[in-house]
N, C-alpha and C. Protein backbone atom coordinates (compact mmCIF):
# COMPACT_ATOMS: atom_id res chain seq x y z
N UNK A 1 1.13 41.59 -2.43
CA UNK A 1 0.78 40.60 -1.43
C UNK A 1 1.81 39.48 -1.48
N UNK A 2 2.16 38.98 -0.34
CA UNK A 2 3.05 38.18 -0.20
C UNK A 2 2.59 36.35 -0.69
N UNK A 3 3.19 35.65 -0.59
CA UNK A 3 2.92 34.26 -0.89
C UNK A 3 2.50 33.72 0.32
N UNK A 4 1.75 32.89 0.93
CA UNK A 4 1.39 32.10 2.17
C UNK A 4 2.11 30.91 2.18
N UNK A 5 3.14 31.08 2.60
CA UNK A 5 3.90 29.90 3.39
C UNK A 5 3.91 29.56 4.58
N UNK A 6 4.62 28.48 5.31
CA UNK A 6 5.15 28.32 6.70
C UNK A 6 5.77 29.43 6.98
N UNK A 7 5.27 29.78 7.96
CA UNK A 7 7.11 31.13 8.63
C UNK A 7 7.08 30.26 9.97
N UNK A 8 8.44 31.04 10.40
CA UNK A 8 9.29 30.59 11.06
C UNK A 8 9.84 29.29 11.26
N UNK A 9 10.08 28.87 12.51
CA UNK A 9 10.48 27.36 12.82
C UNK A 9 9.56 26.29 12.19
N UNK A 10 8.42 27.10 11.81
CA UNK A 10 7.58 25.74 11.17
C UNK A 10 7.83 24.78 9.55
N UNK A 11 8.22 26.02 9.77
CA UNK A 11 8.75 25.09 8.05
C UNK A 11 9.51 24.57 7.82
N UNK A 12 10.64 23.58 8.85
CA UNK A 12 10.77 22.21 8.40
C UNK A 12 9.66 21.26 8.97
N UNK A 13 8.50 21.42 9.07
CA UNK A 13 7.38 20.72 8.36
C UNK A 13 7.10 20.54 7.64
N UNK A 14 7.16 21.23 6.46
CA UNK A 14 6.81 21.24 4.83
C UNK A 14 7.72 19.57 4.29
N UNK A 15 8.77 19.44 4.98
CA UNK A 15 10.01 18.22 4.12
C UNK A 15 9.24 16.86 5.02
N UNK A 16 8.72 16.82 6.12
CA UNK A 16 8.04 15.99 7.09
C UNK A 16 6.79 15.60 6.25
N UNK A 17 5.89 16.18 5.71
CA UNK A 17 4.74 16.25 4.80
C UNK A 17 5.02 15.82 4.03
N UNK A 18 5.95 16.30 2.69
CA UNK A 18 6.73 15.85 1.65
C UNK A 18 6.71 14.20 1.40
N UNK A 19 7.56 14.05 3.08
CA UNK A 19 8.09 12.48 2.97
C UNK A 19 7.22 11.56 3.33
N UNK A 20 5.91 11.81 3.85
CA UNK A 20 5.24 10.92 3.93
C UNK A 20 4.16 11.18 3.24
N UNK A 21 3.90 11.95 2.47
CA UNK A 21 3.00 12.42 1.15
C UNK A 21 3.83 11.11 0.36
N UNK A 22 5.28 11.57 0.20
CA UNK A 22 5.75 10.66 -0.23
C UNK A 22 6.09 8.85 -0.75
N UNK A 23 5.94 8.68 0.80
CA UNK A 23 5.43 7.28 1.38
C UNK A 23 4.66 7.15 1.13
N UNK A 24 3.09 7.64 1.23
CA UNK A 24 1.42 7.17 0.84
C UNK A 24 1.75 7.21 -0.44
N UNK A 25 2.02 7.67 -1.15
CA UNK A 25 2.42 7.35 -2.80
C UNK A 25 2.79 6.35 -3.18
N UNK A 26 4.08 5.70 -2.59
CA UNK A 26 4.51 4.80 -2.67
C UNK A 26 3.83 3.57 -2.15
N UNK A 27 3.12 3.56 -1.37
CA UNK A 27 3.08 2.15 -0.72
C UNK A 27 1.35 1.97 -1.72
N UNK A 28 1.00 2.96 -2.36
CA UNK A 28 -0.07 2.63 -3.25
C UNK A 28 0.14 2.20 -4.51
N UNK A 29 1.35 2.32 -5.19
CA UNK A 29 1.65 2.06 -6.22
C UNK A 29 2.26 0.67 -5.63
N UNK A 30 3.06 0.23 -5.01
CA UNK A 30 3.94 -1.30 -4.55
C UNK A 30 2.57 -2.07 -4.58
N UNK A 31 1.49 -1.38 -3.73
CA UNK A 31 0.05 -2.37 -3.43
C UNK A 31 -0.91 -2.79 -4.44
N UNK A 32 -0.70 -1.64 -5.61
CA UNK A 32 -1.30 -1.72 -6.95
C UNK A 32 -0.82 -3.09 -7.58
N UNK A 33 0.63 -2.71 -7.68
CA UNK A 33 1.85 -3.57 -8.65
C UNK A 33 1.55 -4.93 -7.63
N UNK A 34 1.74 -5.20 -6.86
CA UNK A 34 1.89 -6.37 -6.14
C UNK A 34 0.54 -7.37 -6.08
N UNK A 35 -0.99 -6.37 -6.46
CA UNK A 35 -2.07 -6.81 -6.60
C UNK A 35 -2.48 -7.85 -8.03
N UNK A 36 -1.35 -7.05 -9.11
CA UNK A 36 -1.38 -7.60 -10.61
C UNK A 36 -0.26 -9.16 -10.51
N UNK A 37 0.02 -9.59 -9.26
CA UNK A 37 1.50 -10.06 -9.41
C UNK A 37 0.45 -11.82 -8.77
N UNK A 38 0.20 -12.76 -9.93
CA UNK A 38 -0.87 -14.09 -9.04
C UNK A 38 0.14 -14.97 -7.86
N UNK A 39 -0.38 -15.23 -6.92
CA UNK A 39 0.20 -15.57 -6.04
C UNK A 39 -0.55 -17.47 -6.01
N UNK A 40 0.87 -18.27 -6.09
CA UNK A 40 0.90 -19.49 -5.96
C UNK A 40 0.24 -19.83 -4.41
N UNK A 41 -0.75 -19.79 -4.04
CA UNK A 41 -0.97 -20.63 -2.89
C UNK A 41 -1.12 -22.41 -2.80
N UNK A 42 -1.15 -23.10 -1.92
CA UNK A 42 -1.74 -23.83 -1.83
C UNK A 42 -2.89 -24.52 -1.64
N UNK A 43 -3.21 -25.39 -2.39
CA UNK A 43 -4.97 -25.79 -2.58
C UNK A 43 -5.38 -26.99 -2.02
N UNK A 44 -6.05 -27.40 -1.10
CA UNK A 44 -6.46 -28.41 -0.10
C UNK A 44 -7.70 -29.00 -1.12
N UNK A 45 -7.45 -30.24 -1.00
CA UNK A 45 -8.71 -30.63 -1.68
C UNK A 45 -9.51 -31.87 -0.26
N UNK A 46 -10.33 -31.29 -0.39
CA UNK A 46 -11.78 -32.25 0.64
C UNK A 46 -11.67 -33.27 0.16
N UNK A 47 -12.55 -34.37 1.24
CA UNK A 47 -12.88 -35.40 0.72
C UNK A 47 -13.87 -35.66 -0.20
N UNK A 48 -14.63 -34.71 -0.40
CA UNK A 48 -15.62 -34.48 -0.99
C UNK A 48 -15.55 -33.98 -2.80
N UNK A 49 -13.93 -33.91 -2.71
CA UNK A 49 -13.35 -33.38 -4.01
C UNK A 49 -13.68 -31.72 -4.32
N UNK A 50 -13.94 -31.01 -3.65
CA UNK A 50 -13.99 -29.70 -3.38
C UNK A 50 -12.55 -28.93 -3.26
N UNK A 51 -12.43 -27.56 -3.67
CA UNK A 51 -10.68 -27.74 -3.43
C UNK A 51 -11.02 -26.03 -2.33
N UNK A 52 -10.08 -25.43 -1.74
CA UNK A 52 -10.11 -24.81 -0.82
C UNK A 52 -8.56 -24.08 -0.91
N UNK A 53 -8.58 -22.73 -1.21
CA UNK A 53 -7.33 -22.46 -0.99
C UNK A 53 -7.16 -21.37 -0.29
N UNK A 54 -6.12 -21.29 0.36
CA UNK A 54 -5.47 -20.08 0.70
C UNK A 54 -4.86 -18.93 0.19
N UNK A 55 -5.83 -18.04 0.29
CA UNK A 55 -5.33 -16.70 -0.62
C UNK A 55 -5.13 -15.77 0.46
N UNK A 56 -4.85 -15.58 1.86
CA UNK A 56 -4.29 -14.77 3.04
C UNK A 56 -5.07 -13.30 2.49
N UNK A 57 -4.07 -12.05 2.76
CA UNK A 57 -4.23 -10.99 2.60
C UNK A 57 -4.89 -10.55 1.04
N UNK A 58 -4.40 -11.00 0.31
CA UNK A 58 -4.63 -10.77 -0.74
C UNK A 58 -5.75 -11.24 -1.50
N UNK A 59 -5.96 -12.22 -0.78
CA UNK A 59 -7.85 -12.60 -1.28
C UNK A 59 -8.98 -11.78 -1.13
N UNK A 60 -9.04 -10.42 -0.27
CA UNK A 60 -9.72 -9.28 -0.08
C UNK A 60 -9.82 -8.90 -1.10
């Protein structure tokens, strides 16, 4: 019995898959690493003496 691959013209799909298999890899590990990395925002303080900061994207 043979192996189940792509045949024909389809299989430069397999390197298309690859590279963005590829990419989702990557952009999970940068998002991991970049999650461990504290980000200096700035902190508003009320009049009330309360402080308030901005943590954008990364405050999720």
């Amino acid at each position: 019995m043979e192996p189940l691959t792509w045949t024909g013209s389809l299989s430069g799909l397999n390197y298309i898959f690859y590279f963005v298999v590829g990419l989702l890899f990557l952009s999970i590990v940068v998002s991991t690493l970049a999650s461990l990395v504290p980000s200096s925002g700035s902190r508003a303080v009320s009049a009330d003496g309360t402080l308030a900061a901005d943590k954008g994207a990364s405050g999720f």
